[in-house]
Each structure stands twice: as C-alpha cells, then as structure tokens.
PDB file of N, CA and C in Angstrom:
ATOM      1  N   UNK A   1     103.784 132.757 234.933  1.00  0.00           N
ATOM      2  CA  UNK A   1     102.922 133.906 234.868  1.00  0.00           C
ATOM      3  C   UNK A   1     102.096 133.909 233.585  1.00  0.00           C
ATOM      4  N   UNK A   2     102.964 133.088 232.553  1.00  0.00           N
ATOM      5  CA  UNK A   2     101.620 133.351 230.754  1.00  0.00           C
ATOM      6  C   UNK A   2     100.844 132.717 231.626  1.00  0.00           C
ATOM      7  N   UNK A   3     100.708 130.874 232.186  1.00  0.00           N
ATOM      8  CA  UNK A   3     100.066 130.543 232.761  1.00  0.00           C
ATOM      9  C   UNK A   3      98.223 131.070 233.233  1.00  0.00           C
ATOM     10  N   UNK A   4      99.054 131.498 233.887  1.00  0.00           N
ATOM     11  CA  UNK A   4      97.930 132.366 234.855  1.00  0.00           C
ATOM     12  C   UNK A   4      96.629 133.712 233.937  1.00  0.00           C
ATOM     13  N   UNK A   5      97.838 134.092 233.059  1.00  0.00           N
ATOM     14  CA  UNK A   5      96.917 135.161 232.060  1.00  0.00           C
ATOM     15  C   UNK A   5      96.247 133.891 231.012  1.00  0.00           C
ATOM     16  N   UNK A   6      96.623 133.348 230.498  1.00  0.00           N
ATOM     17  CA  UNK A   6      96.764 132.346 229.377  1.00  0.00           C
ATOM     18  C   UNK A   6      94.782 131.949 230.685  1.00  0.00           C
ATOM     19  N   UNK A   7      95.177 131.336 231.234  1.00  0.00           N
ATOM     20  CA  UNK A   7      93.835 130.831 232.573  1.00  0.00           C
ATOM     21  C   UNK A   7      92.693 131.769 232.296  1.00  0.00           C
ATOM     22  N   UNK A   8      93.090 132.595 232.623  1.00  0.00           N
ATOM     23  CA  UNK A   8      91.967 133.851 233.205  1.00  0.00           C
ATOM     24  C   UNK A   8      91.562 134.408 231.700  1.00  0.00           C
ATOM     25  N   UNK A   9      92.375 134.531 230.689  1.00  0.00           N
ATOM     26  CA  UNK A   9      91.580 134.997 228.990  1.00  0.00           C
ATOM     27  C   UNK A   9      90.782 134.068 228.506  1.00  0.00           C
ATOM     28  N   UNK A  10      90.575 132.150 228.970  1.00  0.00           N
ATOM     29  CA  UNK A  10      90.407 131.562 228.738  1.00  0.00           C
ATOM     30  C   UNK A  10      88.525 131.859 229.565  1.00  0.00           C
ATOM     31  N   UNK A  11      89.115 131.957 231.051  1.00  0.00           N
ATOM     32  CA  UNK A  11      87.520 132.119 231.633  1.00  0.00           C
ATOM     33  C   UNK A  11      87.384 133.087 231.148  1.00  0.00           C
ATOM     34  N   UNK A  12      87.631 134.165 230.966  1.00  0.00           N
ATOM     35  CA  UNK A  12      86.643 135.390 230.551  1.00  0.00           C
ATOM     36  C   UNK A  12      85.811 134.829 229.052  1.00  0.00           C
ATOM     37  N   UNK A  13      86.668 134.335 228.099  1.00  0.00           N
ATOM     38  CA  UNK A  13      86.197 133.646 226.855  1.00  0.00           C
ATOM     39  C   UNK A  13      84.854 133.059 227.393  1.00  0.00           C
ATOM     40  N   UNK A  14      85.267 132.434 228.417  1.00  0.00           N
ATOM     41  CA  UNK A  14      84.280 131.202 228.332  1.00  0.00           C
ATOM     42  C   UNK A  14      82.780 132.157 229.154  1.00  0.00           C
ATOM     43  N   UNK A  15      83.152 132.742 230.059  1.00  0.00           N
ATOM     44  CA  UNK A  15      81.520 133.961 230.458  1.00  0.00           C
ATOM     45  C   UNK A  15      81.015 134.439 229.511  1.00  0.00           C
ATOM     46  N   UNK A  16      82.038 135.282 228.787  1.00  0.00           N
ATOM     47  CA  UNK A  16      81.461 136.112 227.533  1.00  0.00           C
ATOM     48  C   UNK A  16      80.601 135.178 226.351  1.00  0.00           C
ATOM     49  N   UNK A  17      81.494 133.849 226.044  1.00  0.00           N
ATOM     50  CA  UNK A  17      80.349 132.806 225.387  1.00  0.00           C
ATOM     51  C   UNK A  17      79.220 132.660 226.044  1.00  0.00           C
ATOM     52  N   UNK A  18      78.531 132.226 227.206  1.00  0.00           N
ATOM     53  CA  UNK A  18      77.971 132.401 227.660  1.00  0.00           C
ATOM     54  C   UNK A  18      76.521 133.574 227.616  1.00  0.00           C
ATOM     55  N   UNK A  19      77.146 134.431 228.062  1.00  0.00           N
ATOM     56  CA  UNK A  19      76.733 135.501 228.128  1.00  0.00           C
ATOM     57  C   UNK A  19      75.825 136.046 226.471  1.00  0.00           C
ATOM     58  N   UNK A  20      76.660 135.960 225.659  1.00  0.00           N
ATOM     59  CA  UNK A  20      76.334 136.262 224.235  1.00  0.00           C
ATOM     60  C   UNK A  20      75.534 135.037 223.329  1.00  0.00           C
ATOM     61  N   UNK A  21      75.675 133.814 223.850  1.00  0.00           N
ATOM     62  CA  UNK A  21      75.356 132.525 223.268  1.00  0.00           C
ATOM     63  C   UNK A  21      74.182 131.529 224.106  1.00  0.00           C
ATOM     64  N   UNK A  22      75.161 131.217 225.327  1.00  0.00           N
ATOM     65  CA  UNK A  22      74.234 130.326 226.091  1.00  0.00           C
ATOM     66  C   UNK A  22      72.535 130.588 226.570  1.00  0.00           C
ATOM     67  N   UNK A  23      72.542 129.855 227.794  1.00  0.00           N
ATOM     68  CA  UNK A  23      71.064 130.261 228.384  1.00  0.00           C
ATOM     69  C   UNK A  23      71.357 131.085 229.204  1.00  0.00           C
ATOM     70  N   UNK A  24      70.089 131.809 228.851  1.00  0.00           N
ATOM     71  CA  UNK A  24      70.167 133.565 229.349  1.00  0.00           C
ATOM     72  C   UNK A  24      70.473 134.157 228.390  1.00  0.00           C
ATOM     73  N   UNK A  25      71.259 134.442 227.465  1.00  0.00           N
ATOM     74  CA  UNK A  25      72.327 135.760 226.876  1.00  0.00           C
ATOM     75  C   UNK A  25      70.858 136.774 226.342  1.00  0.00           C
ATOM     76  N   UNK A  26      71.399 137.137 225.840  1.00  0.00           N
ATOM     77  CA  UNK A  26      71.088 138.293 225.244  1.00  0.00           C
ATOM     78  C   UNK A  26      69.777 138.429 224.027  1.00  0.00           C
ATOM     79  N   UNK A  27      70.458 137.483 223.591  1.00  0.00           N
ATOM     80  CA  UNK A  27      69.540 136.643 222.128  1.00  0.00           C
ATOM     81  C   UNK A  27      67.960 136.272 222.729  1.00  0.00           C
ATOM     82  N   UNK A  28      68.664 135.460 223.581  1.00  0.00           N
ATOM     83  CA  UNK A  28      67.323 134.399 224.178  1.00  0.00           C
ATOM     84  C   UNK A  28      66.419 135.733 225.067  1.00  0.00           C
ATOM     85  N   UNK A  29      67.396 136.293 225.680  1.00  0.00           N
ATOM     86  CA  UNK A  29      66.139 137.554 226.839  1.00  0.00           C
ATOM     87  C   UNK A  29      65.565 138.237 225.304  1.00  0.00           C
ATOM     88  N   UNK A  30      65.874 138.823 224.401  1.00  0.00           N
ATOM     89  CA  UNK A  30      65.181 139.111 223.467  1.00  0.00           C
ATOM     90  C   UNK A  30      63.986 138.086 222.718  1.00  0.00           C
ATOM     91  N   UNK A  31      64.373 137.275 222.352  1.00  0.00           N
ATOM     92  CA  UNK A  31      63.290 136.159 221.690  1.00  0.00           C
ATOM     93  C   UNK A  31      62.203 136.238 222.465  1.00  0.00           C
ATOM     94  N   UNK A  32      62.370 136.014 224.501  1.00  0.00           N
ATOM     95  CA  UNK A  32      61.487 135.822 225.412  1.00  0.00           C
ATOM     96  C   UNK A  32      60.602 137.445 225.100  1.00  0.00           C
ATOM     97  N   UNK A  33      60.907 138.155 224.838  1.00  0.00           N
ATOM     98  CA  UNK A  33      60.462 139.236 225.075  1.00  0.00           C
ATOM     99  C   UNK A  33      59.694 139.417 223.957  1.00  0.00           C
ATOM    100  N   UNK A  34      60.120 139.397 222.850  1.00  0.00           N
ATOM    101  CA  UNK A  34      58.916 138.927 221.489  1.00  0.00           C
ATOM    102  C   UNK A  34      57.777 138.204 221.726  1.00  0.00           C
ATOM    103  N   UNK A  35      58.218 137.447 222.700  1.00  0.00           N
ATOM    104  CA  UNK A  35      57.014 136.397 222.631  1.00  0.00           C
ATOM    105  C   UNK A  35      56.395 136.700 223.895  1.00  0.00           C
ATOM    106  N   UNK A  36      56.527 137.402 224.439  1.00  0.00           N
ATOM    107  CA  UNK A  36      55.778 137.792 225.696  1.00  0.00           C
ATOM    108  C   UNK A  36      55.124 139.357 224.906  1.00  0.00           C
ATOM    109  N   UNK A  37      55.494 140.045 223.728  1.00  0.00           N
ATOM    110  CA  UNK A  37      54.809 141.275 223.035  1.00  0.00           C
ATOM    111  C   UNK A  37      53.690 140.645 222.163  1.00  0.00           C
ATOM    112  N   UNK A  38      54.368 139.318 221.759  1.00  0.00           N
ATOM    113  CA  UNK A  38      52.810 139.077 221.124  1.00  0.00           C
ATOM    114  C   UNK A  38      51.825 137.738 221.798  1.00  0.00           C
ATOM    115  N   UNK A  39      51.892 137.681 222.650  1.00  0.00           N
ATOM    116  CA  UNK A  39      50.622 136.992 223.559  1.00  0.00           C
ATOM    117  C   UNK A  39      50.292 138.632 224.328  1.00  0.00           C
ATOM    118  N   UNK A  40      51.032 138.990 224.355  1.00  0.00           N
ATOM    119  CA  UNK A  40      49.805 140.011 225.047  1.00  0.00           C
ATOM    120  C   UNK A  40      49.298 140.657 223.582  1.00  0.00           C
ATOM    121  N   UNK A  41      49.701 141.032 222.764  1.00  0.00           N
ATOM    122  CA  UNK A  41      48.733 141.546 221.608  1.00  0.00           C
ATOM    123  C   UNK A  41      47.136 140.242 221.309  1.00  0.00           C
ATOM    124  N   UNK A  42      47.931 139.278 221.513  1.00  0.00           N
ATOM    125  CA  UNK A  42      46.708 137.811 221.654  1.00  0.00           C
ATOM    126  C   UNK A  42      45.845 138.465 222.705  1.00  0.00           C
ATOM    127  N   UNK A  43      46.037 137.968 224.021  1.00  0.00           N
ATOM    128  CA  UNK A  43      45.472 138.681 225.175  1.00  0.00           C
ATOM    129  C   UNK A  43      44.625 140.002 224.784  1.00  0.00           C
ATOM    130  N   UNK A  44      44.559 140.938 224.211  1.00  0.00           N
ATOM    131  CA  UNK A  44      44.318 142.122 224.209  1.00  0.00           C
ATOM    132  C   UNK A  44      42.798 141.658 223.031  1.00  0.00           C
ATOM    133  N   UNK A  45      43.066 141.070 222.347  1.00  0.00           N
ATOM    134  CA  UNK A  45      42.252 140.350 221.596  1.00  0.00           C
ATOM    135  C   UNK A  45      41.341 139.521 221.928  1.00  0.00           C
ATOM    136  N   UNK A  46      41.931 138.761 222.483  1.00  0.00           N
ATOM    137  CA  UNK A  46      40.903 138.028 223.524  1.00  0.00           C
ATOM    138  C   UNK A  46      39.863 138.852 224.660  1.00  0.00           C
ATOM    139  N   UNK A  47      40.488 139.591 225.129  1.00  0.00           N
ATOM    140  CA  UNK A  47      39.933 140.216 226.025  1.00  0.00           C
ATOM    141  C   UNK A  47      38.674 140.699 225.584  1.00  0.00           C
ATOM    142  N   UNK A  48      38.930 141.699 224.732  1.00  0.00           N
ATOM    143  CA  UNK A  48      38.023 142.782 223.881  1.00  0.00           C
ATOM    144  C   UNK A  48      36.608 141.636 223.582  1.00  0.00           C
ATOM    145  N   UNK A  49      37.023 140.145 222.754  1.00  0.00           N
ATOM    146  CA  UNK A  49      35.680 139.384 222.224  1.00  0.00           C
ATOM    147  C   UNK A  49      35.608 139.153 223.699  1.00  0.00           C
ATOM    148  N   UNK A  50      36.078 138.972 224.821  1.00  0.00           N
ATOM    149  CA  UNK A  50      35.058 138.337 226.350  1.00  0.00           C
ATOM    150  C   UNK A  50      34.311 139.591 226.948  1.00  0.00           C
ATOM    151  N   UNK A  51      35.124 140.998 226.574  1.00  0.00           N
ATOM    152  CA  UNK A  51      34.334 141.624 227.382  1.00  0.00           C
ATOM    153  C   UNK A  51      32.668 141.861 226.386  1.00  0.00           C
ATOM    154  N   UNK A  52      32.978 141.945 224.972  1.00  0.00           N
ATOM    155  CA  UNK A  52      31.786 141.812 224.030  1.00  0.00           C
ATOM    156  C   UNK A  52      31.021 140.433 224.250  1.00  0.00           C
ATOM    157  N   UNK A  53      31.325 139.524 224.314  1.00  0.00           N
ATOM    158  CA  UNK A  53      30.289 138.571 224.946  1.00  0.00           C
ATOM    159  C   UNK A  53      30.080 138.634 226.586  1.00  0.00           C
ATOM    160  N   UNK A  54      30.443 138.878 227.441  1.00  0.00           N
ATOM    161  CA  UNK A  54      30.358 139.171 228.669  1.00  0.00           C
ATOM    162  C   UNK A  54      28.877 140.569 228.581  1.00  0.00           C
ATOM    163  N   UNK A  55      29.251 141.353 227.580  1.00  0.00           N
ATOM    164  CA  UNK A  55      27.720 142.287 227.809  1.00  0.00           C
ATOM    165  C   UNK A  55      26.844 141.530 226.765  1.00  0.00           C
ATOM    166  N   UNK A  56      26.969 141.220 225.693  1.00  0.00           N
ATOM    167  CA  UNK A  56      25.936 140.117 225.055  1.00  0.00           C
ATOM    168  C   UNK A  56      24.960 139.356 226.117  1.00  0.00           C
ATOM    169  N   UNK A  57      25.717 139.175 227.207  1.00  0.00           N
ATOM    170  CA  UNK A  57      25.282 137.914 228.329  1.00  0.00           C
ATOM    171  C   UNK A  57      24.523 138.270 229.167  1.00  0.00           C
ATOM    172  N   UNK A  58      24.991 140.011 229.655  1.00  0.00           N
ATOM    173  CA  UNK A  58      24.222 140.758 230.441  1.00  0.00           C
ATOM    174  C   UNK A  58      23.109 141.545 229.971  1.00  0.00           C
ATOM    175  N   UNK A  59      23.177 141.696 228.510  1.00  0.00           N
ATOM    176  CA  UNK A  59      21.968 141.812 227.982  1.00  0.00           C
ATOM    177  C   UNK A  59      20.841 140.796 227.808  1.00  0.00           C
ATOM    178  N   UNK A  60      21.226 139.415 227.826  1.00  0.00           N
ATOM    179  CA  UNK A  60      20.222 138.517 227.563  1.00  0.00           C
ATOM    180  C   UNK A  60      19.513 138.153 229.268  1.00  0.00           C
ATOM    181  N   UNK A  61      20.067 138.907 229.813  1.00  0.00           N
ATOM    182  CA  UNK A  61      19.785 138.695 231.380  1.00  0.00           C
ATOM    183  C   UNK A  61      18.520 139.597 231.988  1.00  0.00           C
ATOM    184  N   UNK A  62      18.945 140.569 230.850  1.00  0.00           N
ATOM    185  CA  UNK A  62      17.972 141.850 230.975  1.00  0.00           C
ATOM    186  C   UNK A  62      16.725 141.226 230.782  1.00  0.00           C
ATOM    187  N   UNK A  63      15.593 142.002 231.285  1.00  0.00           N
ATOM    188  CA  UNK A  63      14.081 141.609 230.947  1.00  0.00           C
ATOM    189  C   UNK A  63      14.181 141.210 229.371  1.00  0.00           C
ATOM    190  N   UNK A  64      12.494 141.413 229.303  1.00  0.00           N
ATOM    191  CA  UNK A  64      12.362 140.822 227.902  1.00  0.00           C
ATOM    192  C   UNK A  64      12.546 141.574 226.905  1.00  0.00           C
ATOM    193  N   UNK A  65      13.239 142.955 226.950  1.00  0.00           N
ATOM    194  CA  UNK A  65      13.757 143.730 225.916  1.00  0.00           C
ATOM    195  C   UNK A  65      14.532 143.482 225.020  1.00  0.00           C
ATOM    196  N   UNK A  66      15.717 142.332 225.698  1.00  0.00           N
ATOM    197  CA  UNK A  66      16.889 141.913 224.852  1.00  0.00           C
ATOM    198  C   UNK A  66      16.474 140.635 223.885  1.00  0.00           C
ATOM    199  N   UNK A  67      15.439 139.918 224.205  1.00  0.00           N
ATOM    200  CA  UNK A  67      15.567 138.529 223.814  1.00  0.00           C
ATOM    201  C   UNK A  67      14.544 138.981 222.217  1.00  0.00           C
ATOM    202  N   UNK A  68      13.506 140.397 222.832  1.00  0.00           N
ATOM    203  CA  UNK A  68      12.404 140.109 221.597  1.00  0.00           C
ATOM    204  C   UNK A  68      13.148 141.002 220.447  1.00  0.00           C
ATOM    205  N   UNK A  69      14.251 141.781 220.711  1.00  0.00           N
ATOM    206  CA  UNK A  69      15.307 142.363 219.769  1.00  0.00           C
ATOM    207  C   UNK A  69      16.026 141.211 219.341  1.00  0.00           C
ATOM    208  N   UNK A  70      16.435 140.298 219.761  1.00  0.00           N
ATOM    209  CA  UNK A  70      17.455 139.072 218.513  1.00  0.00           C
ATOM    210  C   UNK A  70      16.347 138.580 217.985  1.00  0.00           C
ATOM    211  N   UNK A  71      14.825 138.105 218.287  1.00  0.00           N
ATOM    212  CA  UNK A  71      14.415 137.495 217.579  1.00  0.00           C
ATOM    213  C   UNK A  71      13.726 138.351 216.632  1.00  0.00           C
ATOM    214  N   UNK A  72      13.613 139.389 216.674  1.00  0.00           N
ATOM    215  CA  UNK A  72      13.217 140.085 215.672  1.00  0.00           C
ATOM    216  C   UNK A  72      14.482 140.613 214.835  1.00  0.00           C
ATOM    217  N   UNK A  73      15.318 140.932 214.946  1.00  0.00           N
ATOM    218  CA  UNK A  73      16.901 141.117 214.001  1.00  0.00           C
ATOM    219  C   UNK A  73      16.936 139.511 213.258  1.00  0.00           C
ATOM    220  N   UNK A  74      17.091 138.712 214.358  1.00  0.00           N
ATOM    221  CA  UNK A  74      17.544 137.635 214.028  1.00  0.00           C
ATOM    222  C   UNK A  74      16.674 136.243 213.399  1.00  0.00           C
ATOM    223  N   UNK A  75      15.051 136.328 213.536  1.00  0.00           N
ATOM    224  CA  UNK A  75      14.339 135.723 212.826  1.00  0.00           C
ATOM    225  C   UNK A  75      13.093 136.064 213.240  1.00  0.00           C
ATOM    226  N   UNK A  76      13.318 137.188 212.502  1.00  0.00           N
ATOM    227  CA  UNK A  76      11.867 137.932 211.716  1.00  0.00           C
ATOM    228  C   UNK A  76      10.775 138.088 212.711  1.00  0.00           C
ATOM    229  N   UNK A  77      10.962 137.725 214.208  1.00  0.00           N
ATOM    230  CA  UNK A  77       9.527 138.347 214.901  1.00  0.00           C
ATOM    231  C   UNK A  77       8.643 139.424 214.357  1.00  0.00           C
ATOM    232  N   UNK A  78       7.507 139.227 214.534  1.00  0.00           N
ATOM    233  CA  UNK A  78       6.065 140.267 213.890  1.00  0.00           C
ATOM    234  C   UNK A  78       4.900 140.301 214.853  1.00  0.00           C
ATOM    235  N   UNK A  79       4.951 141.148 216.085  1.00  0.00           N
ATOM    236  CA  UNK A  79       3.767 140.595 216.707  1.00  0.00           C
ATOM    237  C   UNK A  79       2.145 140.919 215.841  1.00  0.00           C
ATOM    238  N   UNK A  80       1.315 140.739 216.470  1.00  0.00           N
ATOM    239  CA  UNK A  80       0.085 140.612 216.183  1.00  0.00           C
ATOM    240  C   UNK A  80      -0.373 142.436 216.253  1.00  0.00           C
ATOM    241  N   UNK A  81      -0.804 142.526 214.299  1.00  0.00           N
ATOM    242  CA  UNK A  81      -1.008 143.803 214.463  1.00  0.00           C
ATOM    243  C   UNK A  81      -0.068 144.960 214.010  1.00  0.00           C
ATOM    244  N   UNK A  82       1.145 144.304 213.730  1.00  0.00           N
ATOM    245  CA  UNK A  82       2.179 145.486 213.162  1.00  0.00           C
ATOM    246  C   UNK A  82       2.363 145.107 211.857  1.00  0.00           C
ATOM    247  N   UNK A  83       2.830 145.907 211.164  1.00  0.00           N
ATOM    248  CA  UNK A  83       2.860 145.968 209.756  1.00  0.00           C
ATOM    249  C   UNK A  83       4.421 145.605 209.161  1.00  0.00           C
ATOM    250  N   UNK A  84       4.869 144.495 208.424  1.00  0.00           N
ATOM    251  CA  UNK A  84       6.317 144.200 208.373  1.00  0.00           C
ATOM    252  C   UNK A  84       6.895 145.198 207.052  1.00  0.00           C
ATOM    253  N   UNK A  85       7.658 145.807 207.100  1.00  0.00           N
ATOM    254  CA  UNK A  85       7.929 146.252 205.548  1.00  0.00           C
ATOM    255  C   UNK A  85       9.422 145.874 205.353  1.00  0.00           C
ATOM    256  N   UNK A  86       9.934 145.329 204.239  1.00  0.00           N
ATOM    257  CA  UNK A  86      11.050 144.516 203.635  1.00  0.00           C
ATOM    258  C   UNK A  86      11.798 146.230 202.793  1.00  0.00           C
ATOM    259  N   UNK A  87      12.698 147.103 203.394  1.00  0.00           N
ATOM    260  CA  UNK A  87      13.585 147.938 202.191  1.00  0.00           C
ATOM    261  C   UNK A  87      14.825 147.108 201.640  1.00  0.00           C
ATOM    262  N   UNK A  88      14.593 146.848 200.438  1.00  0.00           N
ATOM    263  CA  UNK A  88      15.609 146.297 199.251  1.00  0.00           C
ATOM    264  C   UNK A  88      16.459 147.053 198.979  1.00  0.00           C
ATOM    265  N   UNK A  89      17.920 147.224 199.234  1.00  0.00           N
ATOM    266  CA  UNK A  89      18.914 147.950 198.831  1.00  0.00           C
ATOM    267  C   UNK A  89      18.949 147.606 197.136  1.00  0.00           C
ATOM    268  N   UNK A  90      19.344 148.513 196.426  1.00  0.00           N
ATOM    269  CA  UNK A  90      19.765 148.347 194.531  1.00  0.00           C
ATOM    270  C   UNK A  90      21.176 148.097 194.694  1.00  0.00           C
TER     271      UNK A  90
END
C-alpha cells in the first residue's frame, strides 16, 4: 500500500512540475501574453503611420489642389504675379 501512495505523490509531483515549469505552465502562458501586449502596442503604431499615409495618398489623388500645396510648402512654388514674402522668426 506505501507502494501505491509512494506512485501516485510521485505523478502528482511530476503534473505539478509540469504544470508550473514545463511547456504550457504558467510562466510561459504569461511571457506569450507580454508578447502578444506588445506587438499589438507595435500594431497600433503601425497602423496610425498607414492610415496617415493612406490619406497622404488620397490626397495626392485629389485634383490639382493637393500637389500645388506640397510644392509650394515643400519647394517654394510662386505662380506668375503673386508676391512671395519670407517672415523670419527672432
């Protein structure tokens, strides 16, 4: 009869290692779960710059409203007839 108890304290040992140690336990479903909180914080990041270039894209799609705004922000367009004025921050 120790036998038999002596057996069975031995498997329970050996689940509970398992359980607390091996693959799967406890540890590891936690770690997985860290790392599944921060790819989605990645993701969430990502997202935000595609949906900001995604309307960047749909603006350049737009007539010619969008294109003569970057080149004038972005290098100095002046059509014929307007007056450029330069304000200098101090």
């Amino acid at each position: 009869m120790k036998w038999l108890w002596a057996i069975m304290a031995v498997m329970i040992v050996c689940l509970q290692f398992r359980l607390w140690v091996g693959e799967g336990s406890f540890a590891q479903v936690w770690q997985l779960n860290q790392q599944i909180e921060a790819q989605q914080e990645a993701n969430n990041v990502l997202k935000v710059r595609n949906d900001r270039l995604m309307a960047e894209v749909r603006n350049l799609r737009e007539p010619e409203g969008a294109i003569e705004e970057r080149a004038r922000t972005n290098m100095g367009l002046i059509r014929k007839g307007e007056t450029f004025f330069l304000v200098v921050q101090p």
